[in-house]
C-alpha atoms as a PDB file:
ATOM      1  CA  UNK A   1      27.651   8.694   8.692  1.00  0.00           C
ATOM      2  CA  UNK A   2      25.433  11.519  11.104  1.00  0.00           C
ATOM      3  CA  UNK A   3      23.254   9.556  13.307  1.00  0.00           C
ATOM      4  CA  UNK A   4      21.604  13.026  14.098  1.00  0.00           C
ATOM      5  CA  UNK A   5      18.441  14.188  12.167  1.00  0.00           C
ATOM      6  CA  UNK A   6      17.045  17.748  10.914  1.00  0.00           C
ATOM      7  CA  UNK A   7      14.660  19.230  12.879  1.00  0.00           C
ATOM      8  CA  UNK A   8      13.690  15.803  14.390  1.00  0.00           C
ATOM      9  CA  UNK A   9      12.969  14.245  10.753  1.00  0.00           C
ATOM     10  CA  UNK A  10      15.073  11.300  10.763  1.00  0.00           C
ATOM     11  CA  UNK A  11      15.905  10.864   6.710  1.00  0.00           C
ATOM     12  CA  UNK A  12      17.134  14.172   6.933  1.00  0.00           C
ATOM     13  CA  UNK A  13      20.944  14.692   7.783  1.00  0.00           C
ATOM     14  CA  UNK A  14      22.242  17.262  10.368  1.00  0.00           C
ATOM     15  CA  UNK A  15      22.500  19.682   7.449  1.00  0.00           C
ATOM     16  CA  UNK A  16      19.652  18.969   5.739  1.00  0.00           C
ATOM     17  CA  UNK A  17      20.275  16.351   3.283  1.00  0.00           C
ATOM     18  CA  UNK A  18      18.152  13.515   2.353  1.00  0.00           C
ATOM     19  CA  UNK A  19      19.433  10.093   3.500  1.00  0.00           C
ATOM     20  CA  UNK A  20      18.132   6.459   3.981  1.00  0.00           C
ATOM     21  CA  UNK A  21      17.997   6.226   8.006  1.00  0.00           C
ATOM     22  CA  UNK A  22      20.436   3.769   9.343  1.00  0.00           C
ATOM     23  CA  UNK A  23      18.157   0.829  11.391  1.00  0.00           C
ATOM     24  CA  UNK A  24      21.748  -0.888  11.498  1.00  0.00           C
ATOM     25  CA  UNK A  25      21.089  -1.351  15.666  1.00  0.00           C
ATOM     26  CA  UNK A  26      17.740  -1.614  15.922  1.00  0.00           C
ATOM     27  CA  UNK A  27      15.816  -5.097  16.777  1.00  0.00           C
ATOM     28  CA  UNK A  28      14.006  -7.062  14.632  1.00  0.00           C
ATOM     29  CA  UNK A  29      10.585  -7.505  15.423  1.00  0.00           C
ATOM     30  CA  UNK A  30       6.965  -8.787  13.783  1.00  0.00           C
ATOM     31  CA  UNK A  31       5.731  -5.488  11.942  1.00  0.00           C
ATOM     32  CA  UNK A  32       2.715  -5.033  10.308  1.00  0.00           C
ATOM     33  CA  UNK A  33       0.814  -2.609   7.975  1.00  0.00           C
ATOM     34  CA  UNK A  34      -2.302  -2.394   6.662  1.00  0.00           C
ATOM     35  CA  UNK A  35      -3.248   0.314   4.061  1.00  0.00           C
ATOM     36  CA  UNK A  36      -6.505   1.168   2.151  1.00  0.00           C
ATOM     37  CA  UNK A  37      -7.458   2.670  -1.151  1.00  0.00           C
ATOM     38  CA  UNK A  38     -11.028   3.222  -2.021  1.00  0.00           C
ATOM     39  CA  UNK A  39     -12.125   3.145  -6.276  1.00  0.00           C
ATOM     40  CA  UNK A  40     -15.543   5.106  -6.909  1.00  0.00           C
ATOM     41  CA  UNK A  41     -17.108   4.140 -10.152  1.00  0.00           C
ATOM     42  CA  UNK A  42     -20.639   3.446 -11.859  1.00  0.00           C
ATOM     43  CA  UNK A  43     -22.367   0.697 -10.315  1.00  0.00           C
ATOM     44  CA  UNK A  44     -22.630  -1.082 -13.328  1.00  0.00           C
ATOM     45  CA  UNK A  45     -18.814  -0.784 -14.096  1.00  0.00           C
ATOM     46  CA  UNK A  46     -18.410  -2.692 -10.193  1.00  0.00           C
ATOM     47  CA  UNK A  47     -20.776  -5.300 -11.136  1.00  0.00           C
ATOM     48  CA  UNK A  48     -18.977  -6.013 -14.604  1.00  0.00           C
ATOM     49  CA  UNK A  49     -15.931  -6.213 -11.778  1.00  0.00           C
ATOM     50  CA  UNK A  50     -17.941  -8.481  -9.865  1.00  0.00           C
ATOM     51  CA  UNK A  51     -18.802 -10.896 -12.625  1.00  0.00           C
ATOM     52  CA  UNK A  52     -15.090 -11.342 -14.081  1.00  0.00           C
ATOM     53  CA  UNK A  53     -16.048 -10.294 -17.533  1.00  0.00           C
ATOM     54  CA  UNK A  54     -14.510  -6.836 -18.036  1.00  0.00           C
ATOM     55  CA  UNK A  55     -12.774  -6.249 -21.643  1.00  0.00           C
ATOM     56  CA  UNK A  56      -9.378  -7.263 -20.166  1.00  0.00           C
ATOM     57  CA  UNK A  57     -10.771 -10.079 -18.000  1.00  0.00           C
ATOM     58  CA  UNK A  58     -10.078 -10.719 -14.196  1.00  0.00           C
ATOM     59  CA  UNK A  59      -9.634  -7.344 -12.961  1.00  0.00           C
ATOM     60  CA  UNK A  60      -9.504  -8.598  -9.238  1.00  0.00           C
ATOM     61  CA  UNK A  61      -7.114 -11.354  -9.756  1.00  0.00           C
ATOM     62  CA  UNK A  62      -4.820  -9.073 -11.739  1.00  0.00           C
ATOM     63  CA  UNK A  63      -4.739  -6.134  -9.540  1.00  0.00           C
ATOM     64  CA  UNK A  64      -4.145  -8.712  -6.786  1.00  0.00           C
ATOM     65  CA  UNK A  65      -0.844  -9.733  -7.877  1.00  0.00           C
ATOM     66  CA  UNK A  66      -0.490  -6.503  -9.359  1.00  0.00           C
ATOM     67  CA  UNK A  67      -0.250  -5.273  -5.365  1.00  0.00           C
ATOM     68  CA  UNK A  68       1.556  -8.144  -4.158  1.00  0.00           C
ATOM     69  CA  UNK A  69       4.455  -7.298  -6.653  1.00  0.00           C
ATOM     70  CA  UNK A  70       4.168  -3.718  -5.959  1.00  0.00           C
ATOM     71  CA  UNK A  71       4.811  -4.555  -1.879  1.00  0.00           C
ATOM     72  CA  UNK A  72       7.928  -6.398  -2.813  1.00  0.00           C
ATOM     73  CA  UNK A  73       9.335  -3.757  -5.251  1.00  0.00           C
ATOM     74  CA  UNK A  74       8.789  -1.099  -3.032  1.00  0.00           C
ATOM     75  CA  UNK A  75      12.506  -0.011  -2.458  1.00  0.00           C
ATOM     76  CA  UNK A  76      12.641   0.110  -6.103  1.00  0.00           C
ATOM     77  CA  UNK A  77       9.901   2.974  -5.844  1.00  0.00           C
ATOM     78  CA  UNK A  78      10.724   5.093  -2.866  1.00  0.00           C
ATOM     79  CA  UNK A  79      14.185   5.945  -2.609  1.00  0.00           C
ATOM     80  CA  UNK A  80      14.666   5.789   1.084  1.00  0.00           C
ATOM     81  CA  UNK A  81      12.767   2.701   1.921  1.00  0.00           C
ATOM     82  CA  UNK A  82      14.865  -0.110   2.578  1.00  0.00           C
ATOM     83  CA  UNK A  83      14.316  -3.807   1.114  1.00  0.00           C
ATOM     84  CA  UNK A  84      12.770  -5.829   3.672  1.00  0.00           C
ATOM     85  CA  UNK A  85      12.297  -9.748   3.867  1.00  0.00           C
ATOM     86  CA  UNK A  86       8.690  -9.667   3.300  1.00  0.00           C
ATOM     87  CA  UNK A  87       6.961 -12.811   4.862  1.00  0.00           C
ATOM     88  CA  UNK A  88       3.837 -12.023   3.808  1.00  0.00           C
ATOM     89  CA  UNK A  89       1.520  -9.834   1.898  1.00  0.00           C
ATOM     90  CA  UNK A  90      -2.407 -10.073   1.593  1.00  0.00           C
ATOM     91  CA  UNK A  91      -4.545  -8.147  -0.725  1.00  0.00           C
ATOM     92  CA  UNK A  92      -8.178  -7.983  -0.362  1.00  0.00           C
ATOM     93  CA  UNK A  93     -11.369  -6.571  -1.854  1.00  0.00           C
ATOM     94  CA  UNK A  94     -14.966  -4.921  -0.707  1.00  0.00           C
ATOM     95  CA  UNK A  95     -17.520  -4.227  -3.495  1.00  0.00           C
ATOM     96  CA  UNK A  96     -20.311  -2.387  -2.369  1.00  0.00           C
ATOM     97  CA  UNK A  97     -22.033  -1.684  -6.185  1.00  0.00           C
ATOM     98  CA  UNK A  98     -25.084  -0.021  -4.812  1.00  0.00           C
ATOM     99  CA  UNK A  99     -22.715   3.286  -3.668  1.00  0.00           C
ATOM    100  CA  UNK A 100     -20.284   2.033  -6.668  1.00  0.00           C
ATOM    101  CA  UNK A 101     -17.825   1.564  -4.263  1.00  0.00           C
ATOM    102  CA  UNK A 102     -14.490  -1.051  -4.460  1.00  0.00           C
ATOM    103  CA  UNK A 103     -12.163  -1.090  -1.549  1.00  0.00           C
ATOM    104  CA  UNK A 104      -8.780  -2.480  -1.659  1.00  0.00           C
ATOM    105  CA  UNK A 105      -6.956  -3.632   1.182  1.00  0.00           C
ATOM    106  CA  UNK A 106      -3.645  -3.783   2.149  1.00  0.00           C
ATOM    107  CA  UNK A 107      -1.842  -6.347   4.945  1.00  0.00           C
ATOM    108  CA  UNK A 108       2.009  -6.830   4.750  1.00  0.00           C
ATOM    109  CA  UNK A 109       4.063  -8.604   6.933  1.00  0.00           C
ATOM    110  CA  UNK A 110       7.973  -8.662   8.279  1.00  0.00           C
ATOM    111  CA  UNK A 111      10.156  -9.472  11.182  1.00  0.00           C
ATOM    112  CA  UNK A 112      12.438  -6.966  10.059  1.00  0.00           C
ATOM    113  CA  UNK A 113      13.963  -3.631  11.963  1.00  0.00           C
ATOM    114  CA  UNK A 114      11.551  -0.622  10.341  1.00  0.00           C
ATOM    115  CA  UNK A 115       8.241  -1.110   9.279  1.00  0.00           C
ATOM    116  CA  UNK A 116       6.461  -1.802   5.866  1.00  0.00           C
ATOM    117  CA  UNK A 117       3.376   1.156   6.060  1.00  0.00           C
ATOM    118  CA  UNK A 118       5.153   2.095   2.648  1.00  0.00           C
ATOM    119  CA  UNK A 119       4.815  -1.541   1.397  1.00  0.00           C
ATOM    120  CA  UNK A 120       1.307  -1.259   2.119  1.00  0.00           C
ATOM    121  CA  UNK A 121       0.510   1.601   0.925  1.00  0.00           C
ATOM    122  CA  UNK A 122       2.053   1.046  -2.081  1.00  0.00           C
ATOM    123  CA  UNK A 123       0.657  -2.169  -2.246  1.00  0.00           C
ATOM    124  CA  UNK A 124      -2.657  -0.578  -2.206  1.00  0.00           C
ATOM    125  CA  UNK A 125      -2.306   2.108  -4.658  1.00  0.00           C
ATOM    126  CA  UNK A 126      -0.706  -0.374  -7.221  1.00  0.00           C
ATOM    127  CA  UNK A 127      -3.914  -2.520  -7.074  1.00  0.00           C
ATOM    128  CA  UNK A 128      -6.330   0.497  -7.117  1.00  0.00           C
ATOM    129  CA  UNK A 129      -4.371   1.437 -10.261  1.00  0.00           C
ATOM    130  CA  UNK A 130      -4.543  -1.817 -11.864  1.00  0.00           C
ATOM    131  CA  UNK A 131      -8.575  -1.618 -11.536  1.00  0.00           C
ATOM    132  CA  UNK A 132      -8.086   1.824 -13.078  1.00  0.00           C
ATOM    133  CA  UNK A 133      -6.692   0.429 -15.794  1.00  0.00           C
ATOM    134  CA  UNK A 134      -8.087  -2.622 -16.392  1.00  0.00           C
ATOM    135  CA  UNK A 135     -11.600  -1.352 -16.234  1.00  0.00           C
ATOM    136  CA  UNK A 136     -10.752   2.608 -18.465  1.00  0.00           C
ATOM    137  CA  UNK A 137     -12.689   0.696 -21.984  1.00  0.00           C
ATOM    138  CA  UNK A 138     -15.720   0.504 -19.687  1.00  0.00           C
ATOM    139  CA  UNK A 139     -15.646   3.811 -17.662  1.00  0.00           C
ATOM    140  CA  UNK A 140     -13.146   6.767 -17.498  1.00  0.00           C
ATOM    141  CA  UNK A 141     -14.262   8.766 -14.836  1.00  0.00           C
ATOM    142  CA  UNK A 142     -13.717   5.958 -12.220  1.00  0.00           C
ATOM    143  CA  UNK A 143     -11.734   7.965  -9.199  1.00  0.00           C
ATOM    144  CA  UNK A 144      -9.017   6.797  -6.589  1.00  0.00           C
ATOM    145  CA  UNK A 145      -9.475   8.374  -3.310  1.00  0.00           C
ATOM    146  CA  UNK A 146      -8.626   7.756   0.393  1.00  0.00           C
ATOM    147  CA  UNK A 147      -5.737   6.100   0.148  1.00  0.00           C
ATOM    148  CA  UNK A 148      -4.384   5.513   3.470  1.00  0.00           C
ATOM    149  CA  UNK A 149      -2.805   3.849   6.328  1.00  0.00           C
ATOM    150  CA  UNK A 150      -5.217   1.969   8.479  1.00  0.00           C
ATOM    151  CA  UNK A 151      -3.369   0.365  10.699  1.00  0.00           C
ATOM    152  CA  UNK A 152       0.599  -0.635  12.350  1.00  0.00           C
ATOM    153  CA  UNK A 153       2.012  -2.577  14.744  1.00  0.00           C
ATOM    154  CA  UNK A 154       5.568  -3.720  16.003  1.00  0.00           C
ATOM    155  CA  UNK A 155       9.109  -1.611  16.299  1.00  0.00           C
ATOM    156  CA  UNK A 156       9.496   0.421  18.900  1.00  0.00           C
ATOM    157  CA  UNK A 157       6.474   3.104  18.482  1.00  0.00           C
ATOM    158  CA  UNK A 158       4.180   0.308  18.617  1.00  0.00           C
ATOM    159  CA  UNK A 159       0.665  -0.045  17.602  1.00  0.00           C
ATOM    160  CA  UNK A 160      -1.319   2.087  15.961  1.00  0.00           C
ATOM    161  CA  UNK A 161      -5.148   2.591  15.032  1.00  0.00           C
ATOM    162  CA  UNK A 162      -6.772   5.351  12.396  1.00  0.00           C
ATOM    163  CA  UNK A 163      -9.479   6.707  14.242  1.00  0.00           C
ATOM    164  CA  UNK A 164     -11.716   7.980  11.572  1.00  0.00           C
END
């Protein structure tokens, strides 16, 4: 297989052509990701949220696991990712119901040789669409936005921060 990438985008072949980047020599090392995704919806739909009595009942709890599945089926999602032995993923919540405002957050974990932002921000995403669905019977119009990488570390480019 070409080792060589397309205009310096490594899952692109010499010619062009998608392909899943061989990590075949690099080291394993502790990688982490942490990814964000940020619900907006009536106050009162966050504080039925809050309370644990929506229509289909524990909306935190479900999207929870909802995300913690969604990290280790990631592969399964994005073509070019490859499985990783995941040793540990994290999903946590901020309600602030005065702005209507429910953040969900991301951490995965490996010693692997590439990185899991993708787990993570899948992770994330999966969750903030489990709220979307779990809470629809009470409000529609509740929006998804900013989701994001927050934060890496590990592998050979390091650590990295979001500065804004």
């Amino acid at each position: 297989m070409a080792q060589g990438s397309f205009r310096g985008l490594s899952h692109l072949s010499p010619t062009g052509d998608a392909r899943m980047v061989d990590v075949s020599l690099k080291q394993e090392t502790v990688r982490e990701a942490i990814a964000r995704a940020v619900l907006r919806m009536a106050p009162r739909t966050l504080r039925i949220v809050r309370q644990g009595n929506a229509p289909k009942g524990d909306v935190l709890g479900v999207a929870r696991t909802a995300g913690i599945l969604a990290a280790k089926r990631t592969p399964a999602l994005i073509p070019l990712c490859h499985p990783l032995r995941l040793t540990g993923v994290d999903i946590a919540f901020e309600l602030n119901e005065r702005r209507g405002l429910l953040t969900v957050e991301a951490r995965v974990r490996t010693v692997d040789k590439t990185g899991v932002e993708m787990e993570a921000l899948t992770a994330a995403s999966v969750a903030a669409l489990t709220v979307y669905d779990m809470v629809k019977a009470v409000e529609r119009g509740v929006t998804i936005e900013r989701i994001q990488l927050i934060e890496k570390s590990g592998g050979k480019s390091g650590h990295w921060k979001r500065t804004s």
